[in-house]
Protein backbone atom coordinates (compact mmCIF):
# COMPACT_ATOMS: atom_id res chain seq x y z
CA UNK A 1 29.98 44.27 5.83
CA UNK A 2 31.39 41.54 7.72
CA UNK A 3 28.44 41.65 10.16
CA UNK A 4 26.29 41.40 7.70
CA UNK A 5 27.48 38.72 5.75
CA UNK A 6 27.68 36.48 9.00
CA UNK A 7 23.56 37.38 9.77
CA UNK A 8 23.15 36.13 6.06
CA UNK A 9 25.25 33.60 6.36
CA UNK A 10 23.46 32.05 9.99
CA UNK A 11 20.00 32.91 8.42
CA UNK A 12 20.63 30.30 5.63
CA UNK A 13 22.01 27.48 8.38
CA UNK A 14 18.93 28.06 9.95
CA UNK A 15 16.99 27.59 7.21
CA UNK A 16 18.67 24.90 6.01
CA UNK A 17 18.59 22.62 9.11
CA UNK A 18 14.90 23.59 9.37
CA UNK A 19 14.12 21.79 5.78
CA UNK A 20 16.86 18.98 7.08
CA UNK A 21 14.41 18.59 10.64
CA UNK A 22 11.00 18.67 8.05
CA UNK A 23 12.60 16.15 5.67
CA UNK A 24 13.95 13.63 8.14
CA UNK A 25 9.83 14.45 9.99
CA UNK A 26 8.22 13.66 6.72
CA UNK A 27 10.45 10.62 5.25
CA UNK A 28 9.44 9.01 9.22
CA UNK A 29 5.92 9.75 8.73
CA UNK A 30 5.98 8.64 5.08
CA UNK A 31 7.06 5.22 5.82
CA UNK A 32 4.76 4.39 8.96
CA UNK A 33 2.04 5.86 6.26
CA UNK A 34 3.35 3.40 3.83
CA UNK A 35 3.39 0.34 6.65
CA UNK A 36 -0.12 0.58 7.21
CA UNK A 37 -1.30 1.30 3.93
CA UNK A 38 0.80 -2.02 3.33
CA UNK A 39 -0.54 -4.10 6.20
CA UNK A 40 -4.12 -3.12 4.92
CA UNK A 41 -3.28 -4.28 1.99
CA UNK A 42 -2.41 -7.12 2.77
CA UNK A 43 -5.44 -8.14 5.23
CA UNK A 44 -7.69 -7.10 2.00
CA UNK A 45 -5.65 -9.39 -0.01
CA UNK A 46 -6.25 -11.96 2.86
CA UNK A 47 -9.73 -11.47 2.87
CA UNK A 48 -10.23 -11.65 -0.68
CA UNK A 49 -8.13 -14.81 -0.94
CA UNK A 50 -10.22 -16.76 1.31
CA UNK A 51 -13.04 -15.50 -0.20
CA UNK A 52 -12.00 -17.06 -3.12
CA UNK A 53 -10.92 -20.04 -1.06
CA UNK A 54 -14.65 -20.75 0.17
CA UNK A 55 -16.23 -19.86 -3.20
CA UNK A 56 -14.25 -22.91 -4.66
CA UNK A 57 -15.06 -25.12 -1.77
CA UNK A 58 -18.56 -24.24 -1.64
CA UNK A 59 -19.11 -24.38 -5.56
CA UNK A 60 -16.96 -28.31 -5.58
CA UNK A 61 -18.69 -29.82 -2.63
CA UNK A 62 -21.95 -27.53 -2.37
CA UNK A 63 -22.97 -27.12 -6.32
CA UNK A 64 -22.24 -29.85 -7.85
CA UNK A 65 -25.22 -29.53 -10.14
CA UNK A 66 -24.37 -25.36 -10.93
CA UNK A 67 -23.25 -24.55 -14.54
CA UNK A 68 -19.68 -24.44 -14.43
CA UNK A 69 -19.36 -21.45 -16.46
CA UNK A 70 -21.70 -19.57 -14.14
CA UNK A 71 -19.65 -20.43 -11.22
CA UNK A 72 -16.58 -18.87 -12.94
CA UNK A 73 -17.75 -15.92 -13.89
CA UNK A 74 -19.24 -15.65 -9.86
CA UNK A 75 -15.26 -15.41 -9.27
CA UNK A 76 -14.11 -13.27 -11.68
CA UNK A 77 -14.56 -9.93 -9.61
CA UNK A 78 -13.04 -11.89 -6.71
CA UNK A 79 -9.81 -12.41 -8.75
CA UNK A 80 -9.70 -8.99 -10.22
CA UNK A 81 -10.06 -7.50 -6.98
CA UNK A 82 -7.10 -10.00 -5.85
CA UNK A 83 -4.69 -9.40 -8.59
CA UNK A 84 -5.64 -5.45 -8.36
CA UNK A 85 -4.99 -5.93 -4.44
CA UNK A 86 -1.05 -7.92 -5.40
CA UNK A 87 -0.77 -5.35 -7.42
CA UNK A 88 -0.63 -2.34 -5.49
CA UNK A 89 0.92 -4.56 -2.67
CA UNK A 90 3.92 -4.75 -4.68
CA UNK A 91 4.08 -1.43 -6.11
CA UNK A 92 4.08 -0.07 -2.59
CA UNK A 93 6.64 -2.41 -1.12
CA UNK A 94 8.77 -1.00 -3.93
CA UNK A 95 8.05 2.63 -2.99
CA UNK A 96 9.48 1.96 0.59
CA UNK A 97 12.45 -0.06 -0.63
């Protein structure tokens, strides 16, 4: 009986250090996943910003003449797409904190 309960006993330690080995494997691989997903992120967020950036410029020095309200609404998917892009940003900086 002893025996046995000493096999049972070392079978569930096993176990359990296994699931301790995949957790600490998958928390690692979570947060590189996380870093990247973050540094894309933010090099979309970049790109969209100067986007943005040169939209203005070229619309104040280049288009003087344009419609204003025409040239606004030419920016309005870029700042969607840049407060969509803050917004996961942040939601995924507060997933690895």
């Amino acid at each position: 009986m002893r025996k046995e309960n000493e096999a049972i006993k070392k079978k569930y330690t096993l176990q359990i250090q296994d699931l301790r080995r995949q957790l600490v494997t998958k928390k690692a691989f979570d947060e590189d996943e996380s870093s990247r997903e973050l540094s894309r992120l933010k090099k979309e967020l970049q790109f969209t910003q100067m986007k943005l950036y040169n939209s203005k410029r070229t619309r104040t020095y280049g288009q003087e003449n344009v419609n204003s309200s025409n040239s606004r609404s030419d920016l309005k998917p870029h700042l969607e797409q840049k407060q969509e892009l803050e917004t996961e940003n942040e939601q995924l900086q507060m997933q690895i904190e």
